[in-house]
Structures are given as C-alpha cells and as structure tokens.
PDB file of N, CA and C in Angstrom:
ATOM      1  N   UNK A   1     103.802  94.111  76.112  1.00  0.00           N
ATOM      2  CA  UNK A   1     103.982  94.072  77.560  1.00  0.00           C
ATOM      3  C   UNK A   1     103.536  92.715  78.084  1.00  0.00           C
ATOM      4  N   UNK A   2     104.145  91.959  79.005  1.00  0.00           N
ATOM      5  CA  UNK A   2     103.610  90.496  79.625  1.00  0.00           C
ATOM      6  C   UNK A   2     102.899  90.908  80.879  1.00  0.00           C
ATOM      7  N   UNK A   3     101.581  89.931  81.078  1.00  0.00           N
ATOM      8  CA  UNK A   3     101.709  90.302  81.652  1.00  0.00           C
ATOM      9  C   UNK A   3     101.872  89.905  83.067  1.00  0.00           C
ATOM     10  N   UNK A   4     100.792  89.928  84.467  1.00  0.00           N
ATOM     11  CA  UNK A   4     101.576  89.618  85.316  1.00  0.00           C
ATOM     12  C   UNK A   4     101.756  88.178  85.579  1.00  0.00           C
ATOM     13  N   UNK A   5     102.949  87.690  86.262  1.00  0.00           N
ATOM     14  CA  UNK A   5     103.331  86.610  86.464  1.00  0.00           C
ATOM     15  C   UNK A   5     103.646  85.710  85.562  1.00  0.00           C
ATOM     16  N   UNK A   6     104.083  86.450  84.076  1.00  0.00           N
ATOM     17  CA  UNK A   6     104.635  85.903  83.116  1.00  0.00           C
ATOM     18  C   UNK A   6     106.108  86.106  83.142  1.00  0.00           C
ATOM     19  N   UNK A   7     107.139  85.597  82.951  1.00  0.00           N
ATOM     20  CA  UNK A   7     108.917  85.492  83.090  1.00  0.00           C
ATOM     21  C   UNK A   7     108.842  86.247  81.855  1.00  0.00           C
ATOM     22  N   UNK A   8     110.055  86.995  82.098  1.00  0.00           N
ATOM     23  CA  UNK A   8     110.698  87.797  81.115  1.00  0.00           C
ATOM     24  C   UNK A   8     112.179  87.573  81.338  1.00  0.00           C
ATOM     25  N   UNK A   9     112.852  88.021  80.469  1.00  0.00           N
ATOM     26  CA  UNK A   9     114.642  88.297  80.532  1.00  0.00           C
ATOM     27  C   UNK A   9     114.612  89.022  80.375  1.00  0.00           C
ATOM     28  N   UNK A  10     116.012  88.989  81.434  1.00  0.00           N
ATOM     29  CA  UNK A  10     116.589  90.601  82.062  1.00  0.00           C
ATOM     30  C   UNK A  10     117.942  90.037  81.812  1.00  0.00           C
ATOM     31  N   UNK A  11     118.591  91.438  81.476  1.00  0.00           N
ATOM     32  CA  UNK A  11     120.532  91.657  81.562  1.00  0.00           C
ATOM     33  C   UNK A  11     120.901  92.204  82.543  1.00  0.00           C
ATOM     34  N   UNK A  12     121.822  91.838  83.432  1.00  0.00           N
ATOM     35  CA  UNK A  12     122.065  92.553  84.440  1.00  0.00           C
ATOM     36  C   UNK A  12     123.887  92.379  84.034  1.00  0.00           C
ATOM     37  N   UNK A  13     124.244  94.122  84.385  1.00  0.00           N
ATOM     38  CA  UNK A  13     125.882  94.306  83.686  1.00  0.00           C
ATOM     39  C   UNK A  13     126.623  94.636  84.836  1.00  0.00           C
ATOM     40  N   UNK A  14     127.653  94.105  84.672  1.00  0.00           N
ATOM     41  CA  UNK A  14     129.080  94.471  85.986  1.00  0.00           C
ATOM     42  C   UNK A  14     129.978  94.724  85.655  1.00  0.00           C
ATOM     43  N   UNK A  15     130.898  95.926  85.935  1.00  0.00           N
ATOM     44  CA  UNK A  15     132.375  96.033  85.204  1.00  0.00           C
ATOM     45  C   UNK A  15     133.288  95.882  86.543  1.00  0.00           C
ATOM     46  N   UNK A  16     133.691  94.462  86.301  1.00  0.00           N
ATOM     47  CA  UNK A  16     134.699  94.171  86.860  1.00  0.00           C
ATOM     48  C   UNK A  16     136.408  93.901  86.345  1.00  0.00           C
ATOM     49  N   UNK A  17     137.043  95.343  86.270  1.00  0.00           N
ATOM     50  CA  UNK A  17     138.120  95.440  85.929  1.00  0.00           C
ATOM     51  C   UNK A  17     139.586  94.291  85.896  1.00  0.00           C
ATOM     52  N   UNK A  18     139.243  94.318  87.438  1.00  0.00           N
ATOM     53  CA  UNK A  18     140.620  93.315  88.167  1.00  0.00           C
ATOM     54  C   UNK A  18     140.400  92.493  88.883  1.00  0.00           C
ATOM     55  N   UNK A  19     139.215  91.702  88.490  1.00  0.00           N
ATOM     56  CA  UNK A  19     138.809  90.531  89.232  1.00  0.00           C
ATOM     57  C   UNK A  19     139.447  89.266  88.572  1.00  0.00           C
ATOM     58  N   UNK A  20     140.173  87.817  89.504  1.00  0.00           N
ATOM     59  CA  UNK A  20     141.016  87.061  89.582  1.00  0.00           C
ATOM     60  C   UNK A  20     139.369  86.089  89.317  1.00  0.00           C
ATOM     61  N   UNK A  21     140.413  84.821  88.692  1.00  0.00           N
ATOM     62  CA  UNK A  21     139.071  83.602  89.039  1.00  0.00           C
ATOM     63  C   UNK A  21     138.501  83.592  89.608  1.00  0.00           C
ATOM     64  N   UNK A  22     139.719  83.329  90.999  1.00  0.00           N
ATOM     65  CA  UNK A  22     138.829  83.141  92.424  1.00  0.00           C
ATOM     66  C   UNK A  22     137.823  84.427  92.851  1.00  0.00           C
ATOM     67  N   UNK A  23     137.901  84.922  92.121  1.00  0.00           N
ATOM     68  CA  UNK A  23     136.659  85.838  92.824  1.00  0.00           C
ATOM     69  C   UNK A  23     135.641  85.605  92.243  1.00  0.00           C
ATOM     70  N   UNK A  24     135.947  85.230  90.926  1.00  0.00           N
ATOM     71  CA  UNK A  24     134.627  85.026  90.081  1.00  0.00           C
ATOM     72  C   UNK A  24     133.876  84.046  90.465  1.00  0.00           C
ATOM     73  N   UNK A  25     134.579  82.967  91.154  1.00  0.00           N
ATOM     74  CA  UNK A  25     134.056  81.807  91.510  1.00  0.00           C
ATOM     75  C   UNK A  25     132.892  82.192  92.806  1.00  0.00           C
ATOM     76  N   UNK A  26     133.377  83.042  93.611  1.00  0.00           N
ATOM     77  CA  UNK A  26     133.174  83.785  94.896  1.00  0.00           C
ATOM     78  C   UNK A  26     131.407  84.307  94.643  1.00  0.00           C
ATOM     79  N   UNK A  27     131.590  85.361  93.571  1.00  0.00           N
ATOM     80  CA  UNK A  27     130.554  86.061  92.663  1.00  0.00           C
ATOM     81  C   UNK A  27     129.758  84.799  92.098  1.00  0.00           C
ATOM     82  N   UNK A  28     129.883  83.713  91.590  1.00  0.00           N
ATOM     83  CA  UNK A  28     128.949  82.994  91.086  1.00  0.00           C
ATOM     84  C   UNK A  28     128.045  82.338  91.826  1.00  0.00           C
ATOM     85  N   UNK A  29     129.059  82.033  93.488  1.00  0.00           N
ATOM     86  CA  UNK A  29     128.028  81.733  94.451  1.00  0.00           C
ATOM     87  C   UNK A  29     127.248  82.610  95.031  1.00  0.00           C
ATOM     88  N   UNK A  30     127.852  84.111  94.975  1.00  0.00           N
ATOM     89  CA  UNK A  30     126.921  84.801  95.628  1.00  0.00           C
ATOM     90  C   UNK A  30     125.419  85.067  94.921  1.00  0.00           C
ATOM     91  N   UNK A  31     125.549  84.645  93.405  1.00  0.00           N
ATOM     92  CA  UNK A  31     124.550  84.715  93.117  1.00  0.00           C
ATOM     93  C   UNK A  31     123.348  83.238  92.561  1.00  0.00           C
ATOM     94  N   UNK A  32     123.954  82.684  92.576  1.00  0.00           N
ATOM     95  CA  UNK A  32     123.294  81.378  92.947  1.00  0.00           C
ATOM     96  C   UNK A  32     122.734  81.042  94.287  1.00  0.00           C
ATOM     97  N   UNK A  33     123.592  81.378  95.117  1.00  0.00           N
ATOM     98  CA  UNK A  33     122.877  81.433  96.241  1.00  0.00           C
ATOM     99  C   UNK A  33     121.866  82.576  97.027  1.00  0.00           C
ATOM    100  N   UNK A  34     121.543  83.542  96.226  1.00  0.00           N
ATOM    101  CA  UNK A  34     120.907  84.777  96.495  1.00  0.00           C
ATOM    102  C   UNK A  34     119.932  84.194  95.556  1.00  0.00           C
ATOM    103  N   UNK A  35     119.721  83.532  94.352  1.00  0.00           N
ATOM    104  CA  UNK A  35     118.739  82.949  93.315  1.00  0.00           C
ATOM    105  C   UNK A  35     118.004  82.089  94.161  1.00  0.00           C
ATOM    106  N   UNK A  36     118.864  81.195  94.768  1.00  0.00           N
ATOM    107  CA  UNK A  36     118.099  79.878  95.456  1.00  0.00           C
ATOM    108  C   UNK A  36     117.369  80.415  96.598  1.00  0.00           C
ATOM    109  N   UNK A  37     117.820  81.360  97.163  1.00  0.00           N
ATOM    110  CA  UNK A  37     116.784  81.842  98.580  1.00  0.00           C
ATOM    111  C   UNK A  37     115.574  82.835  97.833  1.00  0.00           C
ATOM    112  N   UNK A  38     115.872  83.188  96.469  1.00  0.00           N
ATOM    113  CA  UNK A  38     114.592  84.107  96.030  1.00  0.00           C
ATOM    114  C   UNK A  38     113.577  82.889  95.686  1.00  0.00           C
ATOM    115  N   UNK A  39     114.244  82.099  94.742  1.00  0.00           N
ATOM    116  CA  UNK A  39     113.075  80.819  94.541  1.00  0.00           C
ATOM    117  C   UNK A  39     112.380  80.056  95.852  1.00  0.00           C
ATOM    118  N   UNK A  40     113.084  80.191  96.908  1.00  0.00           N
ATOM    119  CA  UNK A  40     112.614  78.796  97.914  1.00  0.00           C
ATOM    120  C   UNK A  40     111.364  79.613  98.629  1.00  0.00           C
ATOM    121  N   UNK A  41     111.119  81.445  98.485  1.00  0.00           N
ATOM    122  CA  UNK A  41     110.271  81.869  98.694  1.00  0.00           C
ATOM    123  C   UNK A  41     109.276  82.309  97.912  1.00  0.00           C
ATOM    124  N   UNK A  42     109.484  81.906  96.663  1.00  0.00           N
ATOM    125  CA  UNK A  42     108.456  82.161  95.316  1.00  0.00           C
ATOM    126  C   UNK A  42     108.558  83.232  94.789  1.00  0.00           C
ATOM    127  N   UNK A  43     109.895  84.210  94.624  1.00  0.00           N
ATOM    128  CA  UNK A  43     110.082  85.751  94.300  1.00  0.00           C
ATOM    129  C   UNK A  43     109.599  85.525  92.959  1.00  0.00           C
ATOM    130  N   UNK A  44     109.414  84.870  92.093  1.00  0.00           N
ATOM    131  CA  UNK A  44     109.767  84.976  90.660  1.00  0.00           C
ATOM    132  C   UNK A  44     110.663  85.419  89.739  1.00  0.00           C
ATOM    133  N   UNK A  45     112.028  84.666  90.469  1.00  0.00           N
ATOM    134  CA  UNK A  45     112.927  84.887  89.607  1.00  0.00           C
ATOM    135  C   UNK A  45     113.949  83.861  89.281  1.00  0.00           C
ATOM    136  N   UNK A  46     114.803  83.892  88.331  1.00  0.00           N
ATOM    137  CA  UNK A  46     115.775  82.917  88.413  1.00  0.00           C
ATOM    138  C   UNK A  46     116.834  83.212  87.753  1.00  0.00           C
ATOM    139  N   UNK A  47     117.995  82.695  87.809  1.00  0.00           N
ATOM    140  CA  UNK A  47     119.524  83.328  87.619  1.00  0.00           C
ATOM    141  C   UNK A  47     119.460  81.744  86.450  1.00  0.00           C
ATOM    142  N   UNK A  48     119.743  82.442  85.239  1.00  0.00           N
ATOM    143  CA  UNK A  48     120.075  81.775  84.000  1.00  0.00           C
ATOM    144  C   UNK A  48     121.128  81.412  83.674  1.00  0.00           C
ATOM    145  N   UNK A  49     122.376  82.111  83.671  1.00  0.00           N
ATOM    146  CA  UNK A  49     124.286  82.144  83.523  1.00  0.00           C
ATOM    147  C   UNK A  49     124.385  83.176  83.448  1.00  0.00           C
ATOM    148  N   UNK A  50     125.741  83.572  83.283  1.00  0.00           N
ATOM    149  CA  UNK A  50     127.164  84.457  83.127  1.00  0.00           C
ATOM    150  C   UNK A  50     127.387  84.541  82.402  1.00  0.00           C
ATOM    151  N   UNK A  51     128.334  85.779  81.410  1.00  0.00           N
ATOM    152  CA  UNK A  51     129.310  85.254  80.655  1.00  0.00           C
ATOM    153  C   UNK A  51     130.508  86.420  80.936  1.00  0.00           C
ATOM    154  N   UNK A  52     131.697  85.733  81.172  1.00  0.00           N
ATOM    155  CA  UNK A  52     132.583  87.033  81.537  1.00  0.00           C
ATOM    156  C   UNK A  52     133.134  87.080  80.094  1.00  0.00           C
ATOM    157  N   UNK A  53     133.251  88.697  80.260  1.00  0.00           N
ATOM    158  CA  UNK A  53     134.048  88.855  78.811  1.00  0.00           C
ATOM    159  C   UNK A  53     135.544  89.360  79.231  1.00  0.00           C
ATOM    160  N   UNK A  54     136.578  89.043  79.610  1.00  0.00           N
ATOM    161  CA  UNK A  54     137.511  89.343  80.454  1.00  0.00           C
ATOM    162  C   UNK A  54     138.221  90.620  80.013  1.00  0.00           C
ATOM    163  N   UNK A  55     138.636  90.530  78.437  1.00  0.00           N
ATOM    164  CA  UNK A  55     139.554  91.913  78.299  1.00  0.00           C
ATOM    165  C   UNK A  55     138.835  93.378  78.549  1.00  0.00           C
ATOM    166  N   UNK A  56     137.207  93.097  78.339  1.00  0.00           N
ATOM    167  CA  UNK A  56     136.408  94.349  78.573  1.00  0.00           C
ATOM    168  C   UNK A  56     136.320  94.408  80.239  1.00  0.00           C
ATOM    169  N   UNK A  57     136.099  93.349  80.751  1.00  0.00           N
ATOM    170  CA  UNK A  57     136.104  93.367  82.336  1.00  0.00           C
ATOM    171  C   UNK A  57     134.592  93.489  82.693  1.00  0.00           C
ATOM    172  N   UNK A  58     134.154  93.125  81.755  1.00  0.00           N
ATOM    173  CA  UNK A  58     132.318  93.136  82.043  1.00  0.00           C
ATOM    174  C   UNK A  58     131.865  91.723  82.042  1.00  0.00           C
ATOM    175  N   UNK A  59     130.758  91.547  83.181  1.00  0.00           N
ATOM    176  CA  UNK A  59     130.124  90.073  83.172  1.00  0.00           C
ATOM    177  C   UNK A  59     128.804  90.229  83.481  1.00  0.00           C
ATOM    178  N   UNK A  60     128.643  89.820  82.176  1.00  0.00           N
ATOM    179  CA  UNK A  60     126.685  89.788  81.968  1.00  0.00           C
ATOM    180  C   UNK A  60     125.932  88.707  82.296  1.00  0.00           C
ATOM    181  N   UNK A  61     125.099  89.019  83.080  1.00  0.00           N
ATOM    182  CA  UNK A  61     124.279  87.647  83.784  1.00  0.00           C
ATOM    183  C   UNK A  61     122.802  88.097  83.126  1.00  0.00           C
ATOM    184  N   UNK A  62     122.355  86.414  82.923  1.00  0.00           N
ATOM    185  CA  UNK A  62     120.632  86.324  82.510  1.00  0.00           C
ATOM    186  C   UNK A  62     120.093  85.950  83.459  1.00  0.00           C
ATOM    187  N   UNK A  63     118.495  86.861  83.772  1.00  0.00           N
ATOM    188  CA  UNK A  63     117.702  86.170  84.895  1.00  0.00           C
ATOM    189  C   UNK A  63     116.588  86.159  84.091  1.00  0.00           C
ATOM    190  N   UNK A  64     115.501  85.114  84.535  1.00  0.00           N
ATOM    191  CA  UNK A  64     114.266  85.165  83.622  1.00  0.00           C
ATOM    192  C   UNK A  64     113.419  85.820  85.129  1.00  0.00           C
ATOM    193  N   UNK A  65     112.591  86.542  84.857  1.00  0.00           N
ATOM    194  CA  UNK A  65     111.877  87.030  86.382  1.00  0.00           C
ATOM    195  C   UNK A  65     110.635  87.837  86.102  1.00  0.00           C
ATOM    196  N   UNK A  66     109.534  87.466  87.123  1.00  0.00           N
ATOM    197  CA  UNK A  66     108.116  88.258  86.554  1.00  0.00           C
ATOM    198  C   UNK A  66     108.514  90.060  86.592  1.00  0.00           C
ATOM    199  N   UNK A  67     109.410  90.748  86.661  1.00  0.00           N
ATOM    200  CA  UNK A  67     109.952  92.267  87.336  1.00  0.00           C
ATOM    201  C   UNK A  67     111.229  92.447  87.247  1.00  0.00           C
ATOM    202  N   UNK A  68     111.440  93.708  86.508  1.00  0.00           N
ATOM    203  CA  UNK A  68     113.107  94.388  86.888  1.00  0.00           C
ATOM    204  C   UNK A  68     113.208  94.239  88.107  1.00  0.00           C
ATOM    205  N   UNK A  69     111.694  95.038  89.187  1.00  0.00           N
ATOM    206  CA  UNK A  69     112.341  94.933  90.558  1.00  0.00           C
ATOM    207  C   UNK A  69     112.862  93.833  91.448  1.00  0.00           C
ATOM    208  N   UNK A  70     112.104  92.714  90.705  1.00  0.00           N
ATOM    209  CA  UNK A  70     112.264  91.285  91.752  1.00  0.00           C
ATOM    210  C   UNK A  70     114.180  90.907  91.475  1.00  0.00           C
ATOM    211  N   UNK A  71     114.850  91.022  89.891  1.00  0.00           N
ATOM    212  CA  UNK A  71     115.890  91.183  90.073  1.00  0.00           C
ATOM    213  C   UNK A  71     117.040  92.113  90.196  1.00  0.00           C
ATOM    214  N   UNK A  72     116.510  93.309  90.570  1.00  0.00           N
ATOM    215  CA  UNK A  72     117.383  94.368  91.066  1.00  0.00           C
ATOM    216  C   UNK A  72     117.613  93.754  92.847  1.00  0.00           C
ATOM    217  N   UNK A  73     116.339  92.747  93.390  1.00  0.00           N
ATOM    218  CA  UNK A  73     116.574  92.925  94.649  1.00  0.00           C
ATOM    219  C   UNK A  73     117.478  91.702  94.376  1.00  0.00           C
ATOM    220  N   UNK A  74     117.250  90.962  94.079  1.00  0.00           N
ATOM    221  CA  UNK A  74     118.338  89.390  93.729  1.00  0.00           C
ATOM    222  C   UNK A  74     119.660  89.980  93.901  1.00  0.00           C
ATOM    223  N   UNK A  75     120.012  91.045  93.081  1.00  0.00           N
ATOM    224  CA  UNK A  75     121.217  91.371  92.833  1.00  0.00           C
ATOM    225  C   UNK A  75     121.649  92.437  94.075  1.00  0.00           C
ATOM    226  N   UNK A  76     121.313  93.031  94.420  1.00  0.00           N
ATOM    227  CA  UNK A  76     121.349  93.526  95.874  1.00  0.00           C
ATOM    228  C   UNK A  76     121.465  92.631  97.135  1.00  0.00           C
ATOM    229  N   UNK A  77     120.401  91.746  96.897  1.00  0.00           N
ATOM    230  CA  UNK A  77     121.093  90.873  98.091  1.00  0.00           C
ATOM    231  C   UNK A  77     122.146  89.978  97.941  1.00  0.00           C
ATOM    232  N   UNK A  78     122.521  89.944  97.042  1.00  0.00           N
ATOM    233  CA  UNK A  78     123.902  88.799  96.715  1.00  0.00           C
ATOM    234  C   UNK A  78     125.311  89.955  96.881  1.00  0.00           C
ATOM    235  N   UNK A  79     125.073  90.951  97.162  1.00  0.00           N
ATOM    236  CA  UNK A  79     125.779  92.471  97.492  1.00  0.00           C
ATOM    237  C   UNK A  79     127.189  92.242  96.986  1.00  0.00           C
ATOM    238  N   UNK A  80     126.786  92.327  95.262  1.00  0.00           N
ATOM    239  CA  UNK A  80     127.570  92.533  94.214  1.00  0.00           C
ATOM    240  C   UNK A  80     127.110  93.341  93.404  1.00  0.00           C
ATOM    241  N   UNK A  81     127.849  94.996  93.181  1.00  0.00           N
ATOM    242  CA  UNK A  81     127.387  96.276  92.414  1.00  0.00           C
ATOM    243  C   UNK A  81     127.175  95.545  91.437  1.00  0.00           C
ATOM    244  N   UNK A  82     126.262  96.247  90.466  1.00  0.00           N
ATOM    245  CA  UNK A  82     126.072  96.305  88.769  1.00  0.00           C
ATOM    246  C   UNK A  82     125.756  97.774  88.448  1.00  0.00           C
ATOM    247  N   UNK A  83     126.072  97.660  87.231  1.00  0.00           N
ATOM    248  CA  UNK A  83     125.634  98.745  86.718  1.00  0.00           C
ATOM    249  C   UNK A  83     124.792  98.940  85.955  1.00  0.00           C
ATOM    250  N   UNK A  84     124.130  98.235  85.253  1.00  0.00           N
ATOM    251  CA  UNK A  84     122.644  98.230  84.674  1.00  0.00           C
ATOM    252  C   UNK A  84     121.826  96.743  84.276  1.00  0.00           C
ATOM    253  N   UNK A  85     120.655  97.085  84.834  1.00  0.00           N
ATOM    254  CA  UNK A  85     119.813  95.922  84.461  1.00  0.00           C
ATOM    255  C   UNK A  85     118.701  96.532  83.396  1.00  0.00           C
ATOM    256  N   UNK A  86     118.556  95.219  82.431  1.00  0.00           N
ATOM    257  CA  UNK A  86     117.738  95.553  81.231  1.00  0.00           C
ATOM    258  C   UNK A  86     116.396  94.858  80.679  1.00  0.00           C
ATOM    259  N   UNK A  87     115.689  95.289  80.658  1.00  0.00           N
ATOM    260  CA  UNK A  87     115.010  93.711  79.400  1.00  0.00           C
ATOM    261  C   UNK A  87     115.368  93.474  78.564  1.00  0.00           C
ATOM    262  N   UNK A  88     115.274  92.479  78.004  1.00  0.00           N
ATOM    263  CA  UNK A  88     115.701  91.619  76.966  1.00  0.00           C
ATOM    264  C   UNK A  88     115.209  90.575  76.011  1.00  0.00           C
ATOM    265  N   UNK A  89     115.341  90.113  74.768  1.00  0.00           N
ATOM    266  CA  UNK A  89     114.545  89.718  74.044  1.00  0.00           C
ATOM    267  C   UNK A  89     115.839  88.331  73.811  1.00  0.00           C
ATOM    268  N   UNK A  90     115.141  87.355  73.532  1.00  0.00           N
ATOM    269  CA  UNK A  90     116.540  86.003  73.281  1.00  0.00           C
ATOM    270  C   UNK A  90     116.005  86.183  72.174  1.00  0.00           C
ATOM    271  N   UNK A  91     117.184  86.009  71.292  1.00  0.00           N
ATOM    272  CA  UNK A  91     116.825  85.722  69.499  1.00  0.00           C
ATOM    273  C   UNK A  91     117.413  83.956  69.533  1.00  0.00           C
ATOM    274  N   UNK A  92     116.696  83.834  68.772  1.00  0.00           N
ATOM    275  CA  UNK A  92     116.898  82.011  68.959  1.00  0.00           C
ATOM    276  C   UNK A  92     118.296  81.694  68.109  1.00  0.00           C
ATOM    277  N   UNK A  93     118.852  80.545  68.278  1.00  0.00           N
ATOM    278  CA  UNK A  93     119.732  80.103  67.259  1.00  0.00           C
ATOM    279  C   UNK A  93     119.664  79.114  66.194  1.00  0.00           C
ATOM    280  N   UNK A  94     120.400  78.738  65.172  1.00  0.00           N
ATOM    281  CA  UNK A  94     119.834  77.282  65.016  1.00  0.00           C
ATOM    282  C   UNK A  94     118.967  76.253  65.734  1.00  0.00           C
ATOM    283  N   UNK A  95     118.365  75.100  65.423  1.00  0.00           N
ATOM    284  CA  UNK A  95     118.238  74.523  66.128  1.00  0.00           C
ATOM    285  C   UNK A  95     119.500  73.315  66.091  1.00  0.00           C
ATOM    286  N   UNK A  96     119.754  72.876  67.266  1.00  0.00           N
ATOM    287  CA  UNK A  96     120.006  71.506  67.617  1.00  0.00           C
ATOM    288  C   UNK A  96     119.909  70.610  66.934  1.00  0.00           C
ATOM    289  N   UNK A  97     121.276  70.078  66.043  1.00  0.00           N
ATOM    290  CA  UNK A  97     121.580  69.055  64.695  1.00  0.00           C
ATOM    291  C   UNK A  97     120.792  67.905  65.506  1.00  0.00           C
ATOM    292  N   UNK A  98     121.310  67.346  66.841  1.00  0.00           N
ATOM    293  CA  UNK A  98     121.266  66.268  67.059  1.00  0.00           C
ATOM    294  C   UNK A  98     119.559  66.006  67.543  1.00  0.00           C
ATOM    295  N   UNK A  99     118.639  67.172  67.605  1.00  0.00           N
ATOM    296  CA  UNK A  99     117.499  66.828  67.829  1.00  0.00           C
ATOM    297  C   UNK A  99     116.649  66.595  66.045  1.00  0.00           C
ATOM    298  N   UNK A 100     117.486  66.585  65.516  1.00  0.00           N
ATOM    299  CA  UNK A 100     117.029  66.651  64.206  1.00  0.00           C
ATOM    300  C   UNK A 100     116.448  67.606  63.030  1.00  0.00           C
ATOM    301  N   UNK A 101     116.439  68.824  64.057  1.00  0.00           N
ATOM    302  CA  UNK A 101     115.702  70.022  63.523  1.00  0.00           C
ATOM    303  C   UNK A 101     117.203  71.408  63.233  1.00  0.00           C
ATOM    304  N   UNK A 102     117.824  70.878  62.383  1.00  0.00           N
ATOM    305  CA  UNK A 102     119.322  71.361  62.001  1.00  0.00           C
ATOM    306  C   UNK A 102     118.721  72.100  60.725  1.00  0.00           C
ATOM    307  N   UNK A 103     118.980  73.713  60.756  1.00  0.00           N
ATOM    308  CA  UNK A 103     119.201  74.425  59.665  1.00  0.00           C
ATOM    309  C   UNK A 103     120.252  75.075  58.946  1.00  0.00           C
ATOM    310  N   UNK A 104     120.816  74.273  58.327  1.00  0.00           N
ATOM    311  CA  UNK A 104     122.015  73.991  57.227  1.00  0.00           C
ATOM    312  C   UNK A 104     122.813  75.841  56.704  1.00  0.00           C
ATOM    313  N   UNK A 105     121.507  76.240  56.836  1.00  0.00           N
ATOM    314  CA  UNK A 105     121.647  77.858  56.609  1.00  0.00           C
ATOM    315  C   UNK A 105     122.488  78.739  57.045  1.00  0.00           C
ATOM    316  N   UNK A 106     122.919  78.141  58.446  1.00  0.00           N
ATOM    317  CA  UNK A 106     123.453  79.068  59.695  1.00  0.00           C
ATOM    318  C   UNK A 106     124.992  78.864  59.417  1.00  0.00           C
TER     319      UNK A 106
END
C-alpha cells in the first residue's frame, strides 16, 4: 500500500464505439484540460496518455494520482463517461539503446 501523498497509476477505461477523430481530439482536450485545472490547485493528479484501440472501441488513459478518488473526480469533471478505473502496476521495458543501457534480450 503507498502511502499518503505518494503517486500511484491508475487505468481509467471508455468504450467508445462510434467515435470519429474529431471527437477524439474533442475528448483529449477535455481531459487535459480538466488535468491542468486539477494540478493548478494541487489535486494530486496527472493525466499521463491515451491509447485508442479503435476496432475494440475502447480508450485507455494513464493518470499517476495520490487516490482513485482524486481521479474519478478528474474524469467527471472533464464529463466524459468511463467505465472503470483501476490501479495499476507499469512493468518496465527495455531500456533505451540510445541511453546506453540496451538489453539485447528483448
């Protein structure tokens, strides 16, 4: 368990069936800009990326945040449904050839 005022990752899931670019584009500000008004008041949270997966129609966003609740409200006020938010663990990847620390393995 972390604890308080330590960042964690969270998944937050959306099934968006029949959404066009332009909406996505629409959706990325709403939540960037719902991120930037949680930070400019110290919520402890922050909006990481996206990734749409289009043929499933689901788009999973990362927030790092001290609380599920601090980003359940993020995502509420940017008043775009989801359907589940999670914790989450990042498993690392290689590292980075060009920082020099490249494992040949992967």
């Amino acid at each position: 368990m972390s604890q308080p005022g330590q960042e964690r990752l969270f998944v937050v899931e959306r099934r968006l069936p029949k959404i066009s670019e332009h909406q996505l584009d629409v959706l990325q500000a709403a939540l960037t800009g719902a991120a930037s008004r949680f930070h400019a008041r110290g919520d402890g949270v922050r909006y990481l990326s996206s990734i749409f997966l289009a043929r499933q129609g689901r788009l999973i966003s990362l927030f790092a945040a001290d609380s599920v609740e601090t980003v359940r409200a993020l995502n509420e006020a940017a008043l775009i449904p989801f359907t589940s938010i999670e914790p989450a663990v990042e498993l690392p990847g290689p590292a980075d050839p060009e920082k020099g620390q490249f494992d040949d393995r992967y």
